[in-house]
PDB file of N, CA and C in Angstrom:
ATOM      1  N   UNK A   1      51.941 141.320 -13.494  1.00  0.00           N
ATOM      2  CA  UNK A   1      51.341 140.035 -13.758  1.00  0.00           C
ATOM      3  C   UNK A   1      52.251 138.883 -13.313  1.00  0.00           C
ATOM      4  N   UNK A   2      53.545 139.339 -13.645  1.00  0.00           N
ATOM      5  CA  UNK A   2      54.132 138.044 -12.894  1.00  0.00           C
ATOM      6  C   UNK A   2      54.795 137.820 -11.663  1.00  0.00           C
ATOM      7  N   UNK A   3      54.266 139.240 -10.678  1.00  0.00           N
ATOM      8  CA  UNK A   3      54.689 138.869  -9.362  1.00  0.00           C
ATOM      9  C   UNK A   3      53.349 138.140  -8.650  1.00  0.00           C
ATOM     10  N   UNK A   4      51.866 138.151  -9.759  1.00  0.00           N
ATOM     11  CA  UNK A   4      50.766 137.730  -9.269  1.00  0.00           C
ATOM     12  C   UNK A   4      50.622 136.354  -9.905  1.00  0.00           C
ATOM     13  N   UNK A   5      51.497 135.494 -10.325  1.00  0.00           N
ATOM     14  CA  UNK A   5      51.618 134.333 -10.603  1.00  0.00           C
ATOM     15  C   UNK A   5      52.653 133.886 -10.121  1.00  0.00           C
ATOM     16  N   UNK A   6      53.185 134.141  -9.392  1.00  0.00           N
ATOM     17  CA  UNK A   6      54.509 133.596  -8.747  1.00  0.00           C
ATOM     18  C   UNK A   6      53.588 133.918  -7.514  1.00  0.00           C
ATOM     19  N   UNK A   7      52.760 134.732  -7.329  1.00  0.00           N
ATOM     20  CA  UNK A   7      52.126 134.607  -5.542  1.00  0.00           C
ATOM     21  C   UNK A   7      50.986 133.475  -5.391  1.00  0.00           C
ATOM     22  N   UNK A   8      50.883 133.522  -6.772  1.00  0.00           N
ATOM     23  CA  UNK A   8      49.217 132.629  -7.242  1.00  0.00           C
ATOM     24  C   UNK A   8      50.077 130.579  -6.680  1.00  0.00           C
ATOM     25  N   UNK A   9      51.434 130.676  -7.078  1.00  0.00           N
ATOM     26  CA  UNK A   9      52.043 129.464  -7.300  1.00  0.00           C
ATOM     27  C   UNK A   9      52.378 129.006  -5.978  1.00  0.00           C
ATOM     28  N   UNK A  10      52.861 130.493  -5.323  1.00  0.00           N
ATOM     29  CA  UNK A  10      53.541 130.411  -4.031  1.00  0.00           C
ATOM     30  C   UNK A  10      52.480 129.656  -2.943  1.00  0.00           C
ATOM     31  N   UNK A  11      51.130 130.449  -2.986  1.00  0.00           N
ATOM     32  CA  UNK A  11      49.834 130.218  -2.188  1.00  0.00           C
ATOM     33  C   UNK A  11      49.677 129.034  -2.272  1.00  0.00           C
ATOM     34  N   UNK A  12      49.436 128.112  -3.688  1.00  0.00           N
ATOM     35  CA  UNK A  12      48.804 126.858  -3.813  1.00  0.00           C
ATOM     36  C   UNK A  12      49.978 125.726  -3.356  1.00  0.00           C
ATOM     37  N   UNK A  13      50.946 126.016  -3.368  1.00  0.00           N
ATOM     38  CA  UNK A  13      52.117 124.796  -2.988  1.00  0.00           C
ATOM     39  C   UNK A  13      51.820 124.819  -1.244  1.00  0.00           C
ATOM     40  N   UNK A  14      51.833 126.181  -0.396  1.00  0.00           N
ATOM     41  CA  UNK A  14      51.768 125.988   0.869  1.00  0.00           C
ATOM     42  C   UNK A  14      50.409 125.342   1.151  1.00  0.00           C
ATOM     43  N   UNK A  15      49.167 125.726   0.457  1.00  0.00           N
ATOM     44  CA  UNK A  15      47.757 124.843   0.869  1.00  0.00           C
ATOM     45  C   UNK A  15      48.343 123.438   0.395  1.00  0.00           C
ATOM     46  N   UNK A  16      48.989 122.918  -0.636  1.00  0.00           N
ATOM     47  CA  UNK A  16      49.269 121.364  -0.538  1.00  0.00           C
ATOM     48  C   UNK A  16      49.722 120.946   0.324  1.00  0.00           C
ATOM     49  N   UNK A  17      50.763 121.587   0.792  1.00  0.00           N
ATOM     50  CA  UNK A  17      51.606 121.582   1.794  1.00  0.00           C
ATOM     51  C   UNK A  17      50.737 120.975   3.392  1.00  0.00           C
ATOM     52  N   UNK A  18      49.980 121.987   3.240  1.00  0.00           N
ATOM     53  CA  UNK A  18      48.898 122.151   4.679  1.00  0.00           C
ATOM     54  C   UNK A  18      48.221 120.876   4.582  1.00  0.00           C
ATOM     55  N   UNK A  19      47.442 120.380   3.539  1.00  0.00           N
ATOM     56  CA  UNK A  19      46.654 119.806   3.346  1.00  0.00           C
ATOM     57  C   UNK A  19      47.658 118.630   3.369  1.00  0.00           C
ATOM     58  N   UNK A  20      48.692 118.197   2.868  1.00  0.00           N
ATOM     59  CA  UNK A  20      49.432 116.668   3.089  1.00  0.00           C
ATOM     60  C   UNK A  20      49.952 116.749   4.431  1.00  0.00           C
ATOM     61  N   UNK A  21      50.075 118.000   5.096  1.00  0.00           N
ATOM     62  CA  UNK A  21      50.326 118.139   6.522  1.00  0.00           C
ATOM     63  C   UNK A  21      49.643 117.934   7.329  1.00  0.00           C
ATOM     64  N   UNK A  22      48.038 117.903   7.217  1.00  0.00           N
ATOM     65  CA  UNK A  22      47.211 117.709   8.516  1.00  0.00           C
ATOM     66  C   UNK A  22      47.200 116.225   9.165  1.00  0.00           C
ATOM     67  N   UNK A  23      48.010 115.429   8.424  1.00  0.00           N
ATOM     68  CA  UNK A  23      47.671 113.431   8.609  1.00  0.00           C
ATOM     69  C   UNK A  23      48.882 113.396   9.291  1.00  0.00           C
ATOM     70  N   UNK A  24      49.694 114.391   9.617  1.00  0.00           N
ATOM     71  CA  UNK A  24      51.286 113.999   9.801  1.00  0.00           C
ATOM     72  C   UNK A  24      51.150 114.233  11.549  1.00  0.00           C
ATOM     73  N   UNK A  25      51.706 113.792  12.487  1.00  0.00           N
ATOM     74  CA  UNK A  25      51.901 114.178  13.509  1.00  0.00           C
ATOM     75  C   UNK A  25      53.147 114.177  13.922  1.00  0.00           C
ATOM     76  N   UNK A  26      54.117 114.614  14.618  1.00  0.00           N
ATOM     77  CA  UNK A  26      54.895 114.947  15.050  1.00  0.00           C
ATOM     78  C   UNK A  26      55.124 115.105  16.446  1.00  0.00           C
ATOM     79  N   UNK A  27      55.853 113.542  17.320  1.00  0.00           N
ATOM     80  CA  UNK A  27      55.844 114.092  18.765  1.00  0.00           C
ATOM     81  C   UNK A  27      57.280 113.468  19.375  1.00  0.00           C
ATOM     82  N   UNK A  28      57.412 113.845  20.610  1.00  0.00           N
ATOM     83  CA  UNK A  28      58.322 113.656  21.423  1.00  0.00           C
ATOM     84  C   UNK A  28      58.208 112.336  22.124  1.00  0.00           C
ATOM     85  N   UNK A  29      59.353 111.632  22.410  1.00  0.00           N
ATOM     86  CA  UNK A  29      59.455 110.884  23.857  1.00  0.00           C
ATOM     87  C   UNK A  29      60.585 110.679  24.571  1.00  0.00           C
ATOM     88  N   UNK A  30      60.124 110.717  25.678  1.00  0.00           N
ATOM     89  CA  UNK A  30      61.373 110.796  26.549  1.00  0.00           C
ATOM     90  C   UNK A  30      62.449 109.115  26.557  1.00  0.00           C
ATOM     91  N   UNK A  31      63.602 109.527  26.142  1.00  0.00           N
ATOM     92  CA  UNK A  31      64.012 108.220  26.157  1.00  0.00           C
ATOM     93  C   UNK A  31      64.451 107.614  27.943  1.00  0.00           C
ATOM     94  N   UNK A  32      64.576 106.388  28.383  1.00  0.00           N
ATOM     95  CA  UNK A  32      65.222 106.390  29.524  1.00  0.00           C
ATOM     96  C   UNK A  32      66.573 105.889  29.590  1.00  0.00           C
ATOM     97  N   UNK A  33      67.394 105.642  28.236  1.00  0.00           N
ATOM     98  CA  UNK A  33      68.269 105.224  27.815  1.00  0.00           C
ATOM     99  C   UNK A  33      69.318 106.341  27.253  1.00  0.00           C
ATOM    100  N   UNK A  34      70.584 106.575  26.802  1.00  0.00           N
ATOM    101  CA  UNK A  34      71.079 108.476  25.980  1.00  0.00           C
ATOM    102  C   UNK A  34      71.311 107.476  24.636  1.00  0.00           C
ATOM    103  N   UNK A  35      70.873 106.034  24.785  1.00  0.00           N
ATOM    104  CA  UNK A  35      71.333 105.807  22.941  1.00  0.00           C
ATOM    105  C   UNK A  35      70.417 105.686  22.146  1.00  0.00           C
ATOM    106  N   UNK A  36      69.213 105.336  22.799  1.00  0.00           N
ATOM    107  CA  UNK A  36      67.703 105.544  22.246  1.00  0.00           C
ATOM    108  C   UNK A  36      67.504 106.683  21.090  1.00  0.00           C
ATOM    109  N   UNK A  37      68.033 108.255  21.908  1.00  0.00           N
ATOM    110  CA  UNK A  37      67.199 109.582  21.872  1.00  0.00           C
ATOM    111  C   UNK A  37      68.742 110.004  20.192  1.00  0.00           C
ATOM    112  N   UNK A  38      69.672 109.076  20.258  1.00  0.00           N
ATOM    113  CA  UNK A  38      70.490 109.589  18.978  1.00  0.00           C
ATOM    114  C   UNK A  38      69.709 109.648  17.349  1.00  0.00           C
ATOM    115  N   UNK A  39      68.841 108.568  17.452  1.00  0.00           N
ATOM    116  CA  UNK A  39      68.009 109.030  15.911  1.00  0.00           C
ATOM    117  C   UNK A  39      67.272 111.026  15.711  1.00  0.00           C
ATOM    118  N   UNK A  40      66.653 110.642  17.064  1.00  0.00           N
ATOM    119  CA  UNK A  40      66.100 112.641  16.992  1.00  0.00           C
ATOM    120  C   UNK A  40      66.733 113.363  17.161  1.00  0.00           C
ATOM    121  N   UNK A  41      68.427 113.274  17.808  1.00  0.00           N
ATOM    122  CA  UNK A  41      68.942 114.597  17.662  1.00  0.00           C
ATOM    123  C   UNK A  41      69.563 114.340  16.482  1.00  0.00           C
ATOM    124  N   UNK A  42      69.968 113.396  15.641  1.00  0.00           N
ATOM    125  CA  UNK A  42      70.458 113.211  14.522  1.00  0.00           C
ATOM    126  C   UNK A  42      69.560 113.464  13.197  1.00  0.00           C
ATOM    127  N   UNK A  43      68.168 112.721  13.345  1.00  0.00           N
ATOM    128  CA  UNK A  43      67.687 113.901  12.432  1.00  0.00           C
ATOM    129  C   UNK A  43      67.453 115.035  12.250  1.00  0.00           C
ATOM    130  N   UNK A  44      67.213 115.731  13.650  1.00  0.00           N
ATOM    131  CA  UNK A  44      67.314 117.624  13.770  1.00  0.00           C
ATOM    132  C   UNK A  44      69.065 118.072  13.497  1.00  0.00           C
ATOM    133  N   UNK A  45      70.283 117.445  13.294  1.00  0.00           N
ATOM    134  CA  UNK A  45      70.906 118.048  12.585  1.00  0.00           C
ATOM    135  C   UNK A  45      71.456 117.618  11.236  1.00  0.00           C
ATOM    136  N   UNK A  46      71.268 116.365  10.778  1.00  0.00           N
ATOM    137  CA  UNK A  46      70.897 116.124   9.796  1.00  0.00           C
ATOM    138  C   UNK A  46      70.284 117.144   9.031  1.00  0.00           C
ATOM    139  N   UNK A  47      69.242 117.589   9.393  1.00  0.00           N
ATOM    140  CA  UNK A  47      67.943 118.337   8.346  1.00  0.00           C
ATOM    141  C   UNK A  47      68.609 119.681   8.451  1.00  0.00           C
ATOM    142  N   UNK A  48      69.019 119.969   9.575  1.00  0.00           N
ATOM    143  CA  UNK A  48      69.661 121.756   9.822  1.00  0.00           C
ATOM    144  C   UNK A  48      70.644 122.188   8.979  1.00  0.00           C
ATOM    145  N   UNK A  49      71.477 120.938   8.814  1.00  0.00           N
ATOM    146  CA  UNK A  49      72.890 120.785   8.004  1.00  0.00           C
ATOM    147  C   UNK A  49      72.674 120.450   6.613  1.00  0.00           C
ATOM    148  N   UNK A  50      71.338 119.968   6.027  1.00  0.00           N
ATOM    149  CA  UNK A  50      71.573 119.879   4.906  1.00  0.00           C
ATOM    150  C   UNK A  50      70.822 121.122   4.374  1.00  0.00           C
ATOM    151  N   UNK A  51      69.884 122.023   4.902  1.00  0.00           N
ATOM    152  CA  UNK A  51      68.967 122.665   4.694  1.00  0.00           C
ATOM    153  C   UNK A  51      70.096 123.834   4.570  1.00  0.00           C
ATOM    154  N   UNK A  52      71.016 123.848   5.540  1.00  0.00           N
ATOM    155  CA  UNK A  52      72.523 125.549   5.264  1.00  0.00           C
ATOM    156  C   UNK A  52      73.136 125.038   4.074  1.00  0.00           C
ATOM    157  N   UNK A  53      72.977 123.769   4.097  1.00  0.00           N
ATOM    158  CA  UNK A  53      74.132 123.307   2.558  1.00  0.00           C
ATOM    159  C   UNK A  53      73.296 124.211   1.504  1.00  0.00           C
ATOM    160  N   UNK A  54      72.121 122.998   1.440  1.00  0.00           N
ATOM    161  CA  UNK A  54      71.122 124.286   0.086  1.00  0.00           C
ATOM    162  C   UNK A  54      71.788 125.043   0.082  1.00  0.00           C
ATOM    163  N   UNK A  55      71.462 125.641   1.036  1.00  0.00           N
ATOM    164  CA  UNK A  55      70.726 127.144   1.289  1.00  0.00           C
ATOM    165  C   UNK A  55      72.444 128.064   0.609  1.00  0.00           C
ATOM    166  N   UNK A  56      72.983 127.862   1.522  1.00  0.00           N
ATOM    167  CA  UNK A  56      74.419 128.398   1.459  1.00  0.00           C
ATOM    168  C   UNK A  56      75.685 127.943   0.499  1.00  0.00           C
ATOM    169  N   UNK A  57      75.081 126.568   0.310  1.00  0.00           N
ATOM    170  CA  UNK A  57      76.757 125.997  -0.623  1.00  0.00           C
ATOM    171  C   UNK A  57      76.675 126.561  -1.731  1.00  0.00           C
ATOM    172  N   UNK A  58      77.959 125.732  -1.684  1.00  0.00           N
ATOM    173  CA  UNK A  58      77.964 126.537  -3.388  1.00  0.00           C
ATOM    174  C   UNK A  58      77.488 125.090  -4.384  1.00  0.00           C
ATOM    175  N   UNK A  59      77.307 125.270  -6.008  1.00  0.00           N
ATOM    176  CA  UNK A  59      76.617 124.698  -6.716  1.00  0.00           C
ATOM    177  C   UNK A  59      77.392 123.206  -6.613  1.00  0.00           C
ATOM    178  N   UNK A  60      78.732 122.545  -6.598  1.00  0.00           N
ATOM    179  CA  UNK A  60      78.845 121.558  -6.459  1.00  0.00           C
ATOM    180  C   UNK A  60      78.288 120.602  -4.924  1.00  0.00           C
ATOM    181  N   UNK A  61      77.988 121.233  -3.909  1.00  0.00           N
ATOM    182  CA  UNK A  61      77.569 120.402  -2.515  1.00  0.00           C
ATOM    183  C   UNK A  61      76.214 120.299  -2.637  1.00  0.00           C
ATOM    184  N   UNK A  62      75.683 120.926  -3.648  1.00  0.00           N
ATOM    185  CA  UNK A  62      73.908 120.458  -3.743  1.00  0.00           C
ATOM    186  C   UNK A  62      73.777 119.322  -2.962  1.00  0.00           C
ATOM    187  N   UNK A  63      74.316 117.966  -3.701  1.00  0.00           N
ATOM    188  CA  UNK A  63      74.045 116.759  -3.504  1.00  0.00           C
ATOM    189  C   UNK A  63      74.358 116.460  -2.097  1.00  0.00           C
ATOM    190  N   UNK A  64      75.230 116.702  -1.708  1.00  0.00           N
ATOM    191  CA  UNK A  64      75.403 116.349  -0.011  1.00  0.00           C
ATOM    192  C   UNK A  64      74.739 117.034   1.203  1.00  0.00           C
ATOM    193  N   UNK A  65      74.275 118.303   0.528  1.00  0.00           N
ATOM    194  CA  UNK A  65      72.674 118.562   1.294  1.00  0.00           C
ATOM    195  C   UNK A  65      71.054 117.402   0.994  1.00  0.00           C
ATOM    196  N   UNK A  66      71.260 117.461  -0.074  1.00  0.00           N
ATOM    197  CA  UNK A  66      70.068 116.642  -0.415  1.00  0.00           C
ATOM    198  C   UNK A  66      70.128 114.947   0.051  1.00  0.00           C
ATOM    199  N   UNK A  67      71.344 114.662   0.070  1.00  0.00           N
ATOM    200  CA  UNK A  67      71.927 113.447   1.448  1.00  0.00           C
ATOM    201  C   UNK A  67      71.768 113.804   2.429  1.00  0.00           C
ATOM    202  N   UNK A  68      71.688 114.874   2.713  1.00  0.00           N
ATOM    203  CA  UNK A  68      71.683 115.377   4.359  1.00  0.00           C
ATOM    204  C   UNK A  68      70.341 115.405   5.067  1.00  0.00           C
ATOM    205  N   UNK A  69      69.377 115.956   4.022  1.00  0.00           N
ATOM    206  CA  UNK A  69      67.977 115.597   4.287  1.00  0.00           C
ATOM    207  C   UNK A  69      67.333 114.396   4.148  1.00  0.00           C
ATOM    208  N   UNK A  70      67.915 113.743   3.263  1.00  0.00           N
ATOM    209  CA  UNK A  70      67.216 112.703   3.137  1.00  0.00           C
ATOM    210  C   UNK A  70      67.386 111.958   4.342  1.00  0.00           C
ATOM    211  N   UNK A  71      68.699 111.704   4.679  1.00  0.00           N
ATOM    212  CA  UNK A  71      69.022 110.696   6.001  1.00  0.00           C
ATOM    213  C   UNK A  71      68.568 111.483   7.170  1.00  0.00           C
ATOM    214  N   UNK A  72      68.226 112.670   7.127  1.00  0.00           N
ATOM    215  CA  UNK A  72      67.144 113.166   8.369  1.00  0.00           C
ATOM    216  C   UNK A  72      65.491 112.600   8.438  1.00  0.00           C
ATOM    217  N   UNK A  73      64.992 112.580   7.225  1.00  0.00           N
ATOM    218  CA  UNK A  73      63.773 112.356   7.093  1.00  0.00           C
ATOM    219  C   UNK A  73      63.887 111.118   7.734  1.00  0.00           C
ATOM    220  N   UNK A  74      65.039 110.359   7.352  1.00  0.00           N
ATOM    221  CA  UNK A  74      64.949 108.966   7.634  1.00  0.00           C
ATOM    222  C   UNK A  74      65.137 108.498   9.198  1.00  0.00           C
ATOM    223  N   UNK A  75      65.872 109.767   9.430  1.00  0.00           N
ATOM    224  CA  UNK A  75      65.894 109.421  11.460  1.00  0.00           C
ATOM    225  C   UNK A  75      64.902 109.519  11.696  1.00  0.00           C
ATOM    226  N   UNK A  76      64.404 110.631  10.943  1.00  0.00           N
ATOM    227  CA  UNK A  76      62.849 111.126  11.743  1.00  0.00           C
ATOM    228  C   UNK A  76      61.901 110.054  11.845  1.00  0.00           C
ATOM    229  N   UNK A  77      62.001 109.012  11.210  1.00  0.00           N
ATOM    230  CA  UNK A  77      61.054 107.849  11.174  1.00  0.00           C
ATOM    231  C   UNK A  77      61.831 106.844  12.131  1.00  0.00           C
ATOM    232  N   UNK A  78      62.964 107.007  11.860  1.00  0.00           N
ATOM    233  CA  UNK A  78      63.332 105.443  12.614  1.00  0.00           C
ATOM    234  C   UNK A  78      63.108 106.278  14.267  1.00  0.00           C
ATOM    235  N   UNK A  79      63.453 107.183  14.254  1.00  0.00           N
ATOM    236  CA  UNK A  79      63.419 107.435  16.186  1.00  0.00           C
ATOM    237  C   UNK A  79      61.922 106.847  16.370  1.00  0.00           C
ATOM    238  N   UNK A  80      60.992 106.820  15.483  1.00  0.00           N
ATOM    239  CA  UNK A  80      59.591 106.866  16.169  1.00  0.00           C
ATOM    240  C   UNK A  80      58.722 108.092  16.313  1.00  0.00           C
ATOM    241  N   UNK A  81      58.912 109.235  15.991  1.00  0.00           N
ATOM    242  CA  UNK A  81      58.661 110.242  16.615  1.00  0.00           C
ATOM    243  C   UNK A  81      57.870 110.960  15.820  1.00  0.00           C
ATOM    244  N   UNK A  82      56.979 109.791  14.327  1.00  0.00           N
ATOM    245  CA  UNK A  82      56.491 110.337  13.438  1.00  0.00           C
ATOM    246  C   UNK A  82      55.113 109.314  13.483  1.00  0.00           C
ATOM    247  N   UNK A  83      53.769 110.017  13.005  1.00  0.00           N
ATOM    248  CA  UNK A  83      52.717 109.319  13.218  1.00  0.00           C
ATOM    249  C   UNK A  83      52.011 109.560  11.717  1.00  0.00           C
ATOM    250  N   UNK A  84      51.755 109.048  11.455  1.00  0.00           N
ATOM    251  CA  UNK A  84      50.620 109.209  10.286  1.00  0.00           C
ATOM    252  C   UNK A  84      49.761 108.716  10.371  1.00  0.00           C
ATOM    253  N   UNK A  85      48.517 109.309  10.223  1.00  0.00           N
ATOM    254  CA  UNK A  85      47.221 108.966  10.464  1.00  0.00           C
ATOM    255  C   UNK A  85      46.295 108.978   8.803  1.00  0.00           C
ATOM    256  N   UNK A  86      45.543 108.003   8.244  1.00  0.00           N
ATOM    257  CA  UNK A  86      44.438 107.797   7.319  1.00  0.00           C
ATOM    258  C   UNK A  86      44.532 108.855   7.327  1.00  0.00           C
ATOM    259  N   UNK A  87      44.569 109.023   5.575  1.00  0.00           N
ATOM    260  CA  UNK A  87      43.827 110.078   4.736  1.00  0.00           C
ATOM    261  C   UNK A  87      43.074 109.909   3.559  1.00  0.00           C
ATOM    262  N   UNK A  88      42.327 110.690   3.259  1.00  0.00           N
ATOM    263  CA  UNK A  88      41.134 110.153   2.376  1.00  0.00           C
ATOM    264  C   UNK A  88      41.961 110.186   0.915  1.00  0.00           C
ATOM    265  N   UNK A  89      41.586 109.904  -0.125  1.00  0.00           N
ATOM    266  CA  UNK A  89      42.311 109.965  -1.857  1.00  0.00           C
ATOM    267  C   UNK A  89      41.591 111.198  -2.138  1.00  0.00           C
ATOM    268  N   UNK A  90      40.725 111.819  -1.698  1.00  0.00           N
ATOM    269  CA  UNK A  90      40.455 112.836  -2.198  1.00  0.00           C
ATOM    270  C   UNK A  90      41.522 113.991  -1.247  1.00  0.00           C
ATOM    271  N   UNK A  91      41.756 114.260  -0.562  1.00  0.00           N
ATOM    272  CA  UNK A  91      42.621 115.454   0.266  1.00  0.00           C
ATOM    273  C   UNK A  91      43.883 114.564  -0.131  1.00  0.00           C
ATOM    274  N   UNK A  92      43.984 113.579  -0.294  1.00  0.00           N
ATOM    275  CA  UNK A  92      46.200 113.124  -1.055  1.00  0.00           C
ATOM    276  C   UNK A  92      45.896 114.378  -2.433  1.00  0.00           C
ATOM    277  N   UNK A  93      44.905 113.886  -3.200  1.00  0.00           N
ATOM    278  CA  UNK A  93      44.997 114.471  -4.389  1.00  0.00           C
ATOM    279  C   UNK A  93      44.527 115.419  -4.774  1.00  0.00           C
ATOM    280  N   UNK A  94      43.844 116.414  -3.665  1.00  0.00           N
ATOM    281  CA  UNK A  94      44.068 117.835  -4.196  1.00  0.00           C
ATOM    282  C   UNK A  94      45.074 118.602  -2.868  1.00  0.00           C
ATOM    283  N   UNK A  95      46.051 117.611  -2.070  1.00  0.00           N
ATOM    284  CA  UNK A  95      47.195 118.302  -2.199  1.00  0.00           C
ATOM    285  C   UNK A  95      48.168 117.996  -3.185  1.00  0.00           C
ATOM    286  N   UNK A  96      48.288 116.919  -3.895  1.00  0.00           N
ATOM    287  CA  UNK A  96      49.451 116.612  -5.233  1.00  0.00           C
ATOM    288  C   UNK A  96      48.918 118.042  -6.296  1.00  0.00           C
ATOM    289  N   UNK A  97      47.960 118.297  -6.366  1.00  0.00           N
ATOM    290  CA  UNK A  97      47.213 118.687  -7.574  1.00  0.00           C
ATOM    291  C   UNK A  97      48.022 120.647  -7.048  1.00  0.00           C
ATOM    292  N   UNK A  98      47.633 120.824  -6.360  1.00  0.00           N
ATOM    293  CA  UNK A  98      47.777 121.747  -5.969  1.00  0.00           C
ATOM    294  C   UNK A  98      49.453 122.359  -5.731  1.00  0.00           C
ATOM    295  N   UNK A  99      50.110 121.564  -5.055  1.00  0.00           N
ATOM    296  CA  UNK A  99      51.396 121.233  -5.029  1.00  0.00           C
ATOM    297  C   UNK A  99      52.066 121.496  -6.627  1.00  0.00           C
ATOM    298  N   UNK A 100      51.543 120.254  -7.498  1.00  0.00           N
ATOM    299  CA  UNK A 100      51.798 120.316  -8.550  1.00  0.00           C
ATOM    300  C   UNK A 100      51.525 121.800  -9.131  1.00  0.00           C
ATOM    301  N   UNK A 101      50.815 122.114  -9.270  1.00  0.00           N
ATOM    302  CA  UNK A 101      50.213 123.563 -10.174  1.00  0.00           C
ATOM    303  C   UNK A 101      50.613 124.376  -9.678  1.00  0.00           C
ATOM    304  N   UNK A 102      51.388 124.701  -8.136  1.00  0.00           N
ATOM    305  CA  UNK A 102      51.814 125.636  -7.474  1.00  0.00           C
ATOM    306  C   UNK A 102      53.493 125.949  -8.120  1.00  0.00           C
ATOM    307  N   UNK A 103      53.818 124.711  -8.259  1.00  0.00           N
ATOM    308  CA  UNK A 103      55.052 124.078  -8.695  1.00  0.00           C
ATOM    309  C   UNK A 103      55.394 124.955 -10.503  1.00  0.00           C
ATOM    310  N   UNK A 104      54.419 124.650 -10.977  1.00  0.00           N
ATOM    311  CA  UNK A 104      54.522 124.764 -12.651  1.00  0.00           C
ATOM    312  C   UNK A 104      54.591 126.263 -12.766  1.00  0.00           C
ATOM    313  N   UNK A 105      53.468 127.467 -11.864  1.00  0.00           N
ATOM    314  CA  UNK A 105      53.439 128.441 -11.993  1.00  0.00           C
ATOM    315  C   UNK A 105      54.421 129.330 -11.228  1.00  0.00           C
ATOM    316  N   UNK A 106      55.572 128.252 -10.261  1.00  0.00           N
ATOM    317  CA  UNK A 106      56.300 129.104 -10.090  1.00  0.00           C
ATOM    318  C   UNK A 106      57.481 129.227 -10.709  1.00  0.00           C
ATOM    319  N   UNK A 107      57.765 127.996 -11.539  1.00  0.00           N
ATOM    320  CA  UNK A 107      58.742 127.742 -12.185  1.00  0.00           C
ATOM    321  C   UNK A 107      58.533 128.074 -13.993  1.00  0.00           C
ATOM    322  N   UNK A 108      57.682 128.104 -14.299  1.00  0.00           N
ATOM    323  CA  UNK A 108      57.614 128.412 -15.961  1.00  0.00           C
ATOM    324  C   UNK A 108      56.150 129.835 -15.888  1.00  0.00           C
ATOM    325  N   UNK A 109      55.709 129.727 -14.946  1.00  0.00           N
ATOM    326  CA  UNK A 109      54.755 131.730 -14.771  1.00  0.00           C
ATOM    327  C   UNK A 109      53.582 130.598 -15.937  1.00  0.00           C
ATOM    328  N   UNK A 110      53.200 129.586 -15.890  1.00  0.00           N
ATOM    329  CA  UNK A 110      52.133 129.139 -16.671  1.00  0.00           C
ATOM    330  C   UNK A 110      51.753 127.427 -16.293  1.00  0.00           C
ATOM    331  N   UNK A 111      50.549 126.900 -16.514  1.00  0.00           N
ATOM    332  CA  UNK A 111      49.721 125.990 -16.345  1.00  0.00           C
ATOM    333  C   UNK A 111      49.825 124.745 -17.122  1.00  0.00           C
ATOM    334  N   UNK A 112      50.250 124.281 -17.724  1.00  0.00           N
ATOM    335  CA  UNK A 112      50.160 123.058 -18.624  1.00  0.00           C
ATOM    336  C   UNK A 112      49.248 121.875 -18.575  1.00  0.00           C
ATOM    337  N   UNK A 113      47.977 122.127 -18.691  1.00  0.00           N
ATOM    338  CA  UNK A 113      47.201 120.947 -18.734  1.00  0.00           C
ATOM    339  C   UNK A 113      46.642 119.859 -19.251  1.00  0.00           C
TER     340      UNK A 113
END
């Protein structure tokens, strides 16, 4: 039962996931300048480097991964190289909803409503 609520939790966070993902676009441009193109390679190691911190540090460097991503997310916007397109309040909020509940059942194996 509780590897089928931890799959039940796992499933619904990636459909939020999907679903706050379909408005997002993600593209390239060629710079004609090499000081332009430093925000995108800086957020791709930014995000690489904070994502091994997680992943790998030990319990005091948490925080300087979670700096590490954050100031990636943040290249990722300033290069330009991020689009968001209108989304309706109904698909924001049954990916929060979903997200959320994916969240609760993977972390406490129960629902709180």
């Amino acid at each position: 039962m509780r590897f089928l609520t931890t799959l039940i939790g796992l499933a619904l966070v990636l459909v939020g996931i999907y679903f706050l993902g379909q408005n997002i676009l993600f593209t390239t441009q060629v710079a004609p300048y090499w000081w332009r193109d430093i925000p995108a390679a800086g957020s791709v190691l930014a995000l690489l480097s904070g994502i091994l911190v997680l992943l790998f540090g030990r319990r005091g460097t948490r925080e300087a991964g979670w700096i590490l991503v954050g100031l990636g997310i943040i290249l990722v916007f300033l290069s330009g190289g991020v689009i968001l397109r209108p989304t309706s309040l109904w698909t924001f909020f049954l990916a929060l909803a979903a997200i959320g509940g994916g969240y609760q059942l993977l972390t406490t194996r129960r629902l709180n409503l």
